[in-house]
C-alpha atoms as a PDB file:
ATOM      1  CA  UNK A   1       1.185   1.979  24.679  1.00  0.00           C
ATOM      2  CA  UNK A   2       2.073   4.662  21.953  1.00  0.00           C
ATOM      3  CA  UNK A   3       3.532   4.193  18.733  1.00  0.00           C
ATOM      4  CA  UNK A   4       7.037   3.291  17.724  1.00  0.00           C
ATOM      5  CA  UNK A   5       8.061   4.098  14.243  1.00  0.00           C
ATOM      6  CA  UNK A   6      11.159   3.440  12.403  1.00  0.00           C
ATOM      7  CA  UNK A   7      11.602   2.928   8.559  1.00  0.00           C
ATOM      8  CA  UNK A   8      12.544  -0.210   7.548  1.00  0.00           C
ATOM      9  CA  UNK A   9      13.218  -1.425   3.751  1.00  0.00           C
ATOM     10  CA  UNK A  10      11.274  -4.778   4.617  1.00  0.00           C
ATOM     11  CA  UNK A  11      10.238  -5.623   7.965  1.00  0.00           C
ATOM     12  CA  UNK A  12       9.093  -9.404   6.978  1.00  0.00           C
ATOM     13  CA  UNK A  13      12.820  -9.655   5.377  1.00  0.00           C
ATOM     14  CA  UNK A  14      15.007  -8.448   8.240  1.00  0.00           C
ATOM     15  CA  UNK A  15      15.446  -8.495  11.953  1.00  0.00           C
ATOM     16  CA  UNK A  16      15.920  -5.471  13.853  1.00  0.00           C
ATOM     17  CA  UNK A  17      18.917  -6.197  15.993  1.00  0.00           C
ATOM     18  CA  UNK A  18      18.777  -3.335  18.098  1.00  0.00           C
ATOM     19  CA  UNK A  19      16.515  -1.602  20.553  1.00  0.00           C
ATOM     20  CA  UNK A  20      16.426   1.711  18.802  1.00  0.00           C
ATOM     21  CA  UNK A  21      17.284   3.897  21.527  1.00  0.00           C
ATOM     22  CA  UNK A  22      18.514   6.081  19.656  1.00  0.00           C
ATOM     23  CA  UNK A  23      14.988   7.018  17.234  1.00  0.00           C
ATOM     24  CA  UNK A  24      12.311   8.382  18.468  1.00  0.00           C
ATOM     25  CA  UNK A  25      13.116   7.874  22.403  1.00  0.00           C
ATOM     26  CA  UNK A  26      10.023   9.733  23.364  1.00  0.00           C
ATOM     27  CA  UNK A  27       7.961   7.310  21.980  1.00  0.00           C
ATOM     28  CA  UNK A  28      10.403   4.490  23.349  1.00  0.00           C
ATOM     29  CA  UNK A  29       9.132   4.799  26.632  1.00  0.00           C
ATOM     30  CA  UNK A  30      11.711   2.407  28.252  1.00  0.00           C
ATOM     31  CA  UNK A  31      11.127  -1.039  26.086  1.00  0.00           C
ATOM     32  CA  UNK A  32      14.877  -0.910  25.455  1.00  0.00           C
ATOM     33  CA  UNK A  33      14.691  -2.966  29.020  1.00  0.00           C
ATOM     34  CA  UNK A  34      13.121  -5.626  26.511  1.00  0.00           C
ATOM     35  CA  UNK A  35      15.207  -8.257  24.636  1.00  0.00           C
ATOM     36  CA  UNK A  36      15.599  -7.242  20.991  1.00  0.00           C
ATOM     37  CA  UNK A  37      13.018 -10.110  20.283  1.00  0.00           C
ATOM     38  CA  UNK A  38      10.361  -8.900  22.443  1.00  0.00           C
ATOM     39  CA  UNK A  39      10.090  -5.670  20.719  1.00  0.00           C
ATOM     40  CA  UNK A  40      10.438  -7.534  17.311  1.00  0.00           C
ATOM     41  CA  UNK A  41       7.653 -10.139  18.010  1.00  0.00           C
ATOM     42  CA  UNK A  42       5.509  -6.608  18.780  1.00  0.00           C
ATOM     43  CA  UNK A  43       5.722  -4.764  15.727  1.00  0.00           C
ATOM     44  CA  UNK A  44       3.801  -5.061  12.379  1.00  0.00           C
ATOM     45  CA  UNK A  45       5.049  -3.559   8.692  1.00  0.00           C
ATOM     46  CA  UNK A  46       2.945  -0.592   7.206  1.00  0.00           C
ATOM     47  CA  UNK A  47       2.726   1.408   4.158  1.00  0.00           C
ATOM     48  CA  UNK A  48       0.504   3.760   3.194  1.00  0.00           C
ATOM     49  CA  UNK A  49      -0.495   5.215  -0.681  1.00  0.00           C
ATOM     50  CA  UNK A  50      -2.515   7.945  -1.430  1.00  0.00           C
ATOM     51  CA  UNK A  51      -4.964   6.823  -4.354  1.00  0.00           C
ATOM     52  CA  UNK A  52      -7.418   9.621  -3.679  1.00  0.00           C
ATOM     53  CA  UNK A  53      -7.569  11.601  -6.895  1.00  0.00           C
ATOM     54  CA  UNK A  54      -7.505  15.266  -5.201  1.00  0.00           C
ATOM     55  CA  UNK A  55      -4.548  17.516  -5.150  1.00  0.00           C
ATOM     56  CA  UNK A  56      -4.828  18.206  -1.513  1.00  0.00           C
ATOM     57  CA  UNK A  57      -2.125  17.804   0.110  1.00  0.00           C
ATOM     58  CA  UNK A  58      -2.320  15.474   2.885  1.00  0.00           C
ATOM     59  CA  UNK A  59      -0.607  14.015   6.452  1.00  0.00           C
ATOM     60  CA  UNK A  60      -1.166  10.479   8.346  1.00  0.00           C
ATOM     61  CA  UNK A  61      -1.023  10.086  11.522  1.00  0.00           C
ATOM     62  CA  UNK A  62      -0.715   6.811  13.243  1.00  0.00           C
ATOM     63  CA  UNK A  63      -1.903   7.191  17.225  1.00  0.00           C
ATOM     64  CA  UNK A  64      -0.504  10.393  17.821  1.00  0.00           C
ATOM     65  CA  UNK A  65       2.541  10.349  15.590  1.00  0.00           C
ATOM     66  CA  UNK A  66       2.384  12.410  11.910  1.00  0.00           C
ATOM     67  CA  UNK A  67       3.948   9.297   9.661  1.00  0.00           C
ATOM     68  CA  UNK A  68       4.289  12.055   6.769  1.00  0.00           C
ATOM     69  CA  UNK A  69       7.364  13.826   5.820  1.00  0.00           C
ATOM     70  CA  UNK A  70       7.503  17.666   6.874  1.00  0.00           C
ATOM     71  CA  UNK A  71       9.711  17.818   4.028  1.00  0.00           C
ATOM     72  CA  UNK A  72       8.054  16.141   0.941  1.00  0.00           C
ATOM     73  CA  UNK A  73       4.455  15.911  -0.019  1.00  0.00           C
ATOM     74  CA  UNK A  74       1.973  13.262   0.244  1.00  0.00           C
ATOM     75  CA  UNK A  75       0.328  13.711  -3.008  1.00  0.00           C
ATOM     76  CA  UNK A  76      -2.318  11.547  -5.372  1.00  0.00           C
ATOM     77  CA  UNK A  77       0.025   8.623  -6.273  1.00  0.00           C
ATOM     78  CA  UNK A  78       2.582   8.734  -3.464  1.00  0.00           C
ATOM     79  CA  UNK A  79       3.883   6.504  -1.485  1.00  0.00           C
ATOM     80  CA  UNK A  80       5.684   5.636   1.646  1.00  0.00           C
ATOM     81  CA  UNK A  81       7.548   2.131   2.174  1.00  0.00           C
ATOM     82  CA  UNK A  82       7.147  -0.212   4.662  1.00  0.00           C
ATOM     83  CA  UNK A  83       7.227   1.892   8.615  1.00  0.00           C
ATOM     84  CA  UNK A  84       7.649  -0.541  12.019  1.00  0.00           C
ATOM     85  CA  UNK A  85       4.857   0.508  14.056  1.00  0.00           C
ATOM     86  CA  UNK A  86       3.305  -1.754  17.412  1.00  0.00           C
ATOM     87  CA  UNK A  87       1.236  -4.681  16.577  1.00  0.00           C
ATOM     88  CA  UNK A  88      -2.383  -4.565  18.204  1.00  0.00           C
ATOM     89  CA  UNK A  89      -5.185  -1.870  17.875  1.00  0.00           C
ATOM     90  CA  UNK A  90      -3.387   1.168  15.799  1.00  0.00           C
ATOM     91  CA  UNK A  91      -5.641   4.626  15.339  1.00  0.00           C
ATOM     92  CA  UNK A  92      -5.250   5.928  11.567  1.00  0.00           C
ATOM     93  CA  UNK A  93      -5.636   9.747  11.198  1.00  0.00           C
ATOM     94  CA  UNK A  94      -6.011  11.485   8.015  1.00  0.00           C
ATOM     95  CA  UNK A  95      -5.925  15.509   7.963  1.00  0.00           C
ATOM     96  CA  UNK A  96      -4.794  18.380   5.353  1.00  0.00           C
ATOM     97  CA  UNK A  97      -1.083  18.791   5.434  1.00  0.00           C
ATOM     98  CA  UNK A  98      -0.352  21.353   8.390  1.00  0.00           C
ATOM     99  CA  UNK A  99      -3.802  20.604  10.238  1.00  0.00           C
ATOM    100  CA  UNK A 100      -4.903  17.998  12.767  1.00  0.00           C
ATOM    101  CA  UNK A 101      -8.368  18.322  11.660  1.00  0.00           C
ATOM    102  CA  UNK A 102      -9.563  14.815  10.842  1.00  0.00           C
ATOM    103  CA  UNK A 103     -10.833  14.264   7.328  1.00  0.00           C
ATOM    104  CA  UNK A 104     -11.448  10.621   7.947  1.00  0.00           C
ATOM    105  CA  UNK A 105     -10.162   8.678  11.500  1.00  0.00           C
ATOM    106  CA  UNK A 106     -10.393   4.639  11.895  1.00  0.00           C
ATOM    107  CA  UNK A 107      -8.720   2.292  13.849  1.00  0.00           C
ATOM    108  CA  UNK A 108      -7.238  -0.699  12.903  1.00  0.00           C
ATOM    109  CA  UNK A 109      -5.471  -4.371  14.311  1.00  0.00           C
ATOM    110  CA  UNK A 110      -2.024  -4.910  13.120  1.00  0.00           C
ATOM    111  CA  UNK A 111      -1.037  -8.782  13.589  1.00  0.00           C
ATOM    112  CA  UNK A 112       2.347  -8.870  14.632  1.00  0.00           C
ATOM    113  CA  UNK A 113       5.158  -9.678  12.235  1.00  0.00           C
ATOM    114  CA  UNK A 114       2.626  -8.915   9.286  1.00  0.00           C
ATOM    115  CA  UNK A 115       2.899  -6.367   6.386  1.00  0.00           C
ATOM    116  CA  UNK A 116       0.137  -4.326   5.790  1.00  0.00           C
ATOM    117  CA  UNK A 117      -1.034  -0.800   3.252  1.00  0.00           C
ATOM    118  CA  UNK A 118      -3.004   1.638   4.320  1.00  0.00           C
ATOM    119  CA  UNK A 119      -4.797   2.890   0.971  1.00  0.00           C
ATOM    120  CA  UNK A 120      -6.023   6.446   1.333  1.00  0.00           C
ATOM    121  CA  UNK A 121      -9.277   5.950  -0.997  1.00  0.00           C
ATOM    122  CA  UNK A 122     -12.304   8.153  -2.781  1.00  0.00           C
ATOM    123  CA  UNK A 123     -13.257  11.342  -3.980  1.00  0.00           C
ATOM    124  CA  UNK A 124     -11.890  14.165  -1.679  1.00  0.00           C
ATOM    125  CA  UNK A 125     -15.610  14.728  -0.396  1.00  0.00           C
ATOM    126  CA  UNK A 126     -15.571  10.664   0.953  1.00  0.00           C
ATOM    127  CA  UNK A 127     -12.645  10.311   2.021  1.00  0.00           C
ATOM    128  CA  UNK A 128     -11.654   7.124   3.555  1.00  0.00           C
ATOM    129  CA  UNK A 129      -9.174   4.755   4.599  1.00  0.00           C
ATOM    130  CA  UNK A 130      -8.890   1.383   3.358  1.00  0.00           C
ATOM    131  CA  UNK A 131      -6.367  -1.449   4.970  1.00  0.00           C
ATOM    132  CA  UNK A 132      -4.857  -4.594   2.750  1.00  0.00           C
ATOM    133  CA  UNK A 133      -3.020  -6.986   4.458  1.00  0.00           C
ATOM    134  CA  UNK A 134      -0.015  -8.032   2.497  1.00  0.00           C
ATOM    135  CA  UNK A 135       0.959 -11.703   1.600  1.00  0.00           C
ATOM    136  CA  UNK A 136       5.042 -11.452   1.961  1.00  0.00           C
ATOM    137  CA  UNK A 137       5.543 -15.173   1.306  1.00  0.00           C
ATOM    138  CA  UNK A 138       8.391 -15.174  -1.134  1.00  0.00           C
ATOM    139  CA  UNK A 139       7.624 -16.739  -4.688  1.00  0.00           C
ATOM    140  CA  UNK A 140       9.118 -19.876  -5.720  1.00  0.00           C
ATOM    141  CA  UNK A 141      12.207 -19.960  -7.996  1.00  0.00           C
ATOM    142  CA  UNK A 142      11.556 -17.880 -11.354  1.00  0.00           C
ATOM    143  CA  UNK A 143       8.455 -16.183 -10.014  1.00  0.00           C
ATOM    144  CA  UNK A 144       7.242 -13.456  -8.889  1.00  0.00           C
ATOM    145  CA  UNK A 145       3.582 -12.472  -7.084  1.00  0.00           C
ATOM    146  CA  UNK A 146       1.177  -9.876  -8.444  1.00  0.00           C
ATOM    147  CA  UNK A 147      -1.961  -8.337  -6.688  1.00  0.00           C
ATOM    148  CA  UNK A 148      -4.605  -6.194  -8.238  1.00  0.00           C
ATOM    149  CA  UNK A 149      -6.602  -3.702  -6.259  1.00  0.00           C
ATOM    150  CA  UNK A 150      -9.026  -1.291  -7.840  1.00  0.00           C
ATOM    151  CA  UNK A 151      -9.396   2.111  -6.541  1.00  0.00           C
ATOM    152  CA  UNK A 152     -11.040   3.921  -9.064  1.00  0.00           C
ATOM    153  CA  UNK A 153     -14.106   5.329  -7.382  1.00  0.00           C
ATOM    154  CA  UNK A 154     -16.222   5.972 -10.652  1.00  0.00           C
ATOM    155  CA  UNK A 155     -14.807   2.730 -12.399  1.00  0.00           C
ATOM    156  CA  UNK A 156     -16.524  -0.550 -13.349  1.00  0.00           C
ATOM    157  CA  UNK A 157     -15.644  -3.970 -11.969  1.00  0.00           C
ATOM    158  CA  UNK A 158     -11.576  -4.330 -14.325  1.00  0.00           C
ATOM    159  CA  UNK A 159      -9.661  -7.762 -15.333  1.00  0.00           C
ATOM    160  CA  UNK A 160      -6.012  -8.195 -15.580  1.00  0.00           C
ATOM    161  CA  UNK A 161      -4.368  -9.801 -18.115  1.00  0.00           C
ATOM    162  CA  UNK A 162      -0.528 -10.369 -19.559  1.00  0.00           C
ATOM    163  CA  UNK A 163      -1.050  -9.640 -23.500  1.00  0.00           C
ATOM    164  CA  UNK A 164      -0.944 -12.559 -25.561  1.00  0.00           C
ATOM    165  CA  UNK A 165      -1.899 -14.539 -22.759  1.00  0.00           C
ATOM    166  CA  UNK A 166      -4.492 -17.044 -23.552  1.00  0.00           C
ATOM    167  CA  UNK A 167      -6.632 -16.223 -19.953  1.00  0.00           C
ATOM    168  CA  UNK A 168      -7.104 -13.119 -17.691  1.00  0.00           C
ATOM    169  CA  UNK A 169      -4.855 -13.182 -14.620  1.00  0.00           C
ATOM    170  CA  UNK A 170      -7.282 -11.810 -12.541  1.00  0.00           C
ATOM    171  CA  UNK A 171     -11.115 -11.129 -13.001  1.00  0.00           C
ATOM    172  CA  UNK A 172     -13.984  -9.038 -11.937  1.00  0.00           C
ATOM    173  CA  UNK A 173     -12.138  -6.851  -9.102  1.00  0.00           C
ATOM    174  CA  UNK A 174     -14.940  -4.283  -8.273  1.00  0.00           C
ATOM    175  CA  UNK A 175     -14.157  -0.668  -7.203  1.00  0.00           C
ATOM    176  CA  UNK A 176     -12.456  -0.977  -3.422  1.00  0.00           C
ATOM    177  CA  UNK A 177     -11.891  -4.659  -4.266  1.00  0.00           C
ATOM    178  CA  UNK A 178      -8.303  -6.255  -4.753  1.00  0.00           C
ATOM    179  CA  UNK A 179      -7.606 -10.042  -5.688  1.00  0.00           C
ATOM    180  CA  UNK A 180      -4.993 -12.663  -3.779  1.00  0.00           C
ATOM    181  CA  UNK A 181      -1.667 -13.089  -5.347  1.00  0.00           C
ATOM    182  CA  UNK A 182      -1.069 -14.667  -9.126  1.00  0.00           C
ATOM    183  CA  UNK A 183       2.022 -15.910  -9.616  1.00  0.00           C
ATOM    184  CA  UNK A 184       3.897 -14.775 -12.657  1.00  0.00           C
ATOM    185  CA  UNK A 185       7.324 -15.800 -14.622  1.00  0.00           C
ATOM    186  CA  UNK A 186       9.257 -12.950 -13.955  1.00  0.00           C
ATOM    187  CA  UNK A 187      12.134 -11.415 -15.764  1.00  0.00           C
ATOM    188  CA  UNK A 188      10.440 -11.373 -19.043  1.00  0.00           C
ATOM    189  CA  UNK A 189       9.143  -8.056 -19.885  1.00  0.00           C
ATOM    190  CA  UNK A 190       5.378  -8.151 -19.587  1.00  0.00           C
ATOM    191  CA  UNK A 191       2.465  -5.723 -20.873  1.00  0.00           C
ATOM    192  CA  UNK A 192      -0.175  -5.551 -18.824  1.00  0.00           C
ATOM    193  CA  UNK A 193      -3.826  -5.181 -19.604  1.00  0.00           C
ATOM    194  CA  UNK A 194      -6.431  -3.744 -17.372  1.00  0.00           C
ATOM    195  CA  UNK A 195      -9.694  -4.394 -19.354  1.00  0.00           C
ATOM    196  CA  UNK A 196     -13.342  -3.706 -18.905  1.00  0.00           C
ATOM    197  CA  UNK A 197     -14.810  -7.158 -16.927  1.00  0.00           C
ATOM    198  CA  UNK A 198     -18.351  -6.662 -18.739  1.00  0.00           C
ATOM    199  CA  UNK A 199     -17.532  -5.209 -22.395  1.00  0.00           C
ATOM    200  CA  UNK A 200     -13.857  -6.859 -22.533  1.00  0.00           C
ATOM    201  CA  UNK A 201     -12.539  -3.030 -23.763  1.00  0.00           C
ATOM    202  CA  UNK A 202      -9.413  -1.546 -22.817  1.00  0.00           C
ATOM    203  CA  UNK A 203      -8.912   0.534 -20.601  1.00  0.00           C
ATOM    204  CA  UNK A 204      -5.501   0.828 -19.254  1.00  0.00           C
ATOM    205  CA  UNK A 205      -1.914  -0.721 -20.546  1.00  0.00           C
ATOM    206  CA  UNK A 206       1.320  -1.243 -18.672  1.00  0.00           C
ATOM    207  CA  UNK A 207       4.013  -2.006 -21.081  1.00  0.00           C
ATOM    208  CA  UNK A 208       7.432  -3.114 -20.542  1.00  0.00           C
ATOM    209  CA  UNK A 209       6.836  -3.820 -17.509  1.00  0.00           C
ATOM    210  CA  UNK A 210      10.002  -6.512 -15.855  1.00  0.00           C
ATOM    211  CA  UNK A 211       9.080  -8.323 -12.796  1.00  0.00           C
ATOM    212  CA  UNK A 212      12.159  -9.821 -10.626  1.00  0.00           C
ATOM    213  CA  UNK A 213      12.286 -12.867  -9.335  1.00  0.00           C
ATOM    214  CA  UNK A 214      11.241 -12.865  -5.960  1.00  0.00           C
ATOM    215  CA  UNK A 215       9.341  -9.838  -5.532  1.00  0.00           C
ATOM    216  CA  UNK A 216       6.247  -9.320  -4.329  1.00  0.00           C
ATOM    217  CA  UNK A 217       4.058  -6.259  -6.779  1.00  0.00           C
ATOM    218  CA  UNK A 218       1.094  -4.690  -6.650  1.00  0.00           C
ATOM    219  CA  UNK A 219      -0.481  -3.068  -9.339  1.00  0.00           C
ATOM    220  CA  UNK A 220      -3.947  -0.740  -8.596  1.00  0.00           C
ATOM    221  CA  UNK A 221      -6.017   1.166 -10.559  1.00  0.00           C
ATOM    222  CA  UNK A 222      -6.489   4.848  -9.435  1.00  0.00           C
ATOM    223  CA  UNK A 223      -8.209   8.309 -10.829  1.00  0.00           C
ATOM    224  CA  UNK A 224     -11.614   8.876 -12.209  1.00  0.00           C
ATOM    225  CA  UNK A 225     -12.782   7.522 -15.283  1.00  0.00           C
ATOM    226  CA  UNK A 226     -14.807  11.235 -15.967  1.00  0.00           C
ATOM    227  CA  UNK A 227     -11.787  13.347 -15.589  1.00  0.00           C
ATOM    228  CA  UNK A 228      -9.473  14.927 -17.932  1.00  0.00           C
ATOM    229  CA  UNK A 229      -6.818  16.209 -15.984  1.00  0.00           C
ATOM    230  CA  UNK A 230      -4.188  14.814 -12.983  1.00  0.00           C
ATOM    231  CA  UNK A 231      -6.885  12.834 -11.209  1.00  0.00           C
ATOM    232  CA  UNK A 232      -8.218  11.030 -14.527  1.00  0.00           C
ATOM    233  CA  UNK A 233      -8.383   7.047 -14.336  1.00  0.00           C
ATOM    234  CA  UNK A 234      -4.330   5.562 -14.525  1.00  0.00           C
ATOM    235  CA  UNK A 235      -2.298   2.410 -12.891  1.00  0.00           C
ATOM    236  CA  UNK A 236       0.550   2.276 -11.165  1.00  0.00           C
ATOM    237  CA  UNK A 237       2.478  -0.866  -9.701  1.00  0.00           C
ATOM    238  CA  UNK A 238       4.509  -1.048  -6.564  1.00  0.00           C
ATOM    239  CA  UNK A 239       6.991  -3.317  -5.026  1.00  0.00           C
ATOM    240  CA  UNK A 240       6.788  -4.207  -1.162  1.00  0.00           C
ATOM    241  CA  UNK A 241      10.236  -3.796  -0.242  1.00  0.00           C
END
C-alpha cells in the first residue's frame, strides 16, 4: 500500500472527517470505499527536523512520496509539522534537494494513531536518520510537558535545568539520546539551562522562554561544539501541534 499524506495541525487532537478524495488521489488508490474510521484507525502523525549542521539543502521522501516543499527549503533547523501518513512499515529517504540519490535510506513502523519525529541527525559525511516517538498525552491542569533530545554530534552527555531551580530537570542525555517527558508549571516565563553533565558549566541558555498550558515541547540541542559559524552548537524548542 503506498503512502497517503495530508498535513494536519495535530493528528492525536483531531479526527479527520473526510476521506480526502480530493488530496493526493493518486496515492488514494480507492480507500475512499472505506468508512472515515477505517482510514483514521490506519494512519500515524509525523514530523520531521533537520538537526544536521550542513547547509545542504535537503528533501524527504516517505515510500515514494517527496514530503519536502518544492517551494521552501529544508535547511539546518527546519521543520515540518505533524504529516498523516499510513501506519505500518514506512521507508524514509533522505537525498540533496533536486536528486533522488539516497544519502541515508531506513525504514521504519509507525503505530497507528501515534505521533512520531523523524530527526535528520550527524555531520553531513554520516548522515542518518533518527525516529522519536512522541508522548501526546495532554498535561494536567497548569502544566505543560518538556522533552530533551541531544543532537549535537561532537557534544558531551548535557543536563537541563529551569534557573533558580533547586534540581536539574533532566540529566545525563548523551549525544543521540533524548529523555521522557518532565512536567513543568507553565505560563511563567522560564530560562532554561543546558549545562555540561560532568563539569556542571554552561553551555547553552534559553531565556524567556513561556510554556502554555497544555502543550507538549521539545527542546534539542543541535550544531557542533568546534564550529564558529551557522552549524556551531545552539537549542531550539518546538511545540507538537
Amino acid at each position: 500500500m503506498q503512502i497517503l499524506l495530508v498535513e494536519r495541525d495535530n493528528i492525536m487532537k483531531t479526527h479527520l472527517k473526510t476521506c480526502f478524495g480530493l488530496l493526493f488521489t493518486i496515492l488514494l488508490l480507492g480507500s475512499c470505499a472505506k468508512k472515515d474510521d477505517d482510514v483514521v484507525s490506519n494512519l500515524s502523525g509525523l514530523s520531521i527536523v533537520n538537526a544536521s549542521p550542513s547547509f545542504d539543502l535537503l528533501d524527504v521522501y516517505v515510500d515514494q512520496t517527496k514530503v519536502t516543499n518544492d517551494f521552501s527549503d529544508f535547511t539546518f533547523g527546519s521543520k515540518i509539522d505533524y504529516l498523516s501518513v499510513y501506519s505500518g512499515t514506512r521507508f524514509m529517504t533522505l537525498t540533496k534537494k533536486g536528486s533522488r540519490e539516497p544519502l541515508s535510506q531506513q525504514s521504519f513502523i509507525l503505530a497507528p494513531q501515534y505521533g512520531y519525529t523523524l530527526f535528520v541527525i550527524d555531520k553531513p559525511q554520516n548522515i542518518q536518520l533518527m525516529m522519536l516517538p512522541d508522548n501526546l498525552t495532554k498535561p494536567e491542569k497548569g502544566m505543560a510537558s518538556v522533552r530533551f533530545a541531544n543532537l549535537s554530534p561532537d557534544s558531551e552527555p548535557l543536563t537541563l535545568s529551569v534557573a533558580g531551580g533547586l534540581d536539574y530537570l533532566i540529566t545525563n542525555i548523551a549525544y543521540k539520546q533524548y529523555s521522557n517527558p518532565m512536567m513543568v508549571h507553565a505560563n511563567d516565563p522560564l530560562e532554561f539551562q543546558i549545562r555540561s553533565h560532568q563539569t556542571g558549566g554552561l553551555v547553552l541558555s534559553m531565556a524567556g522562554i513561556k510554556l502554555e498550558e497544555g502543550k507538549i515541547y521539545t527542546i534539542y540541542v543541535k550544531g557542533l561544539m568546534e564550529a564558529s559559524n551557522e552549524t556551531k552548537i545552539s537549542s531550539a524548542i518546538y511545540t507538537h501541534k
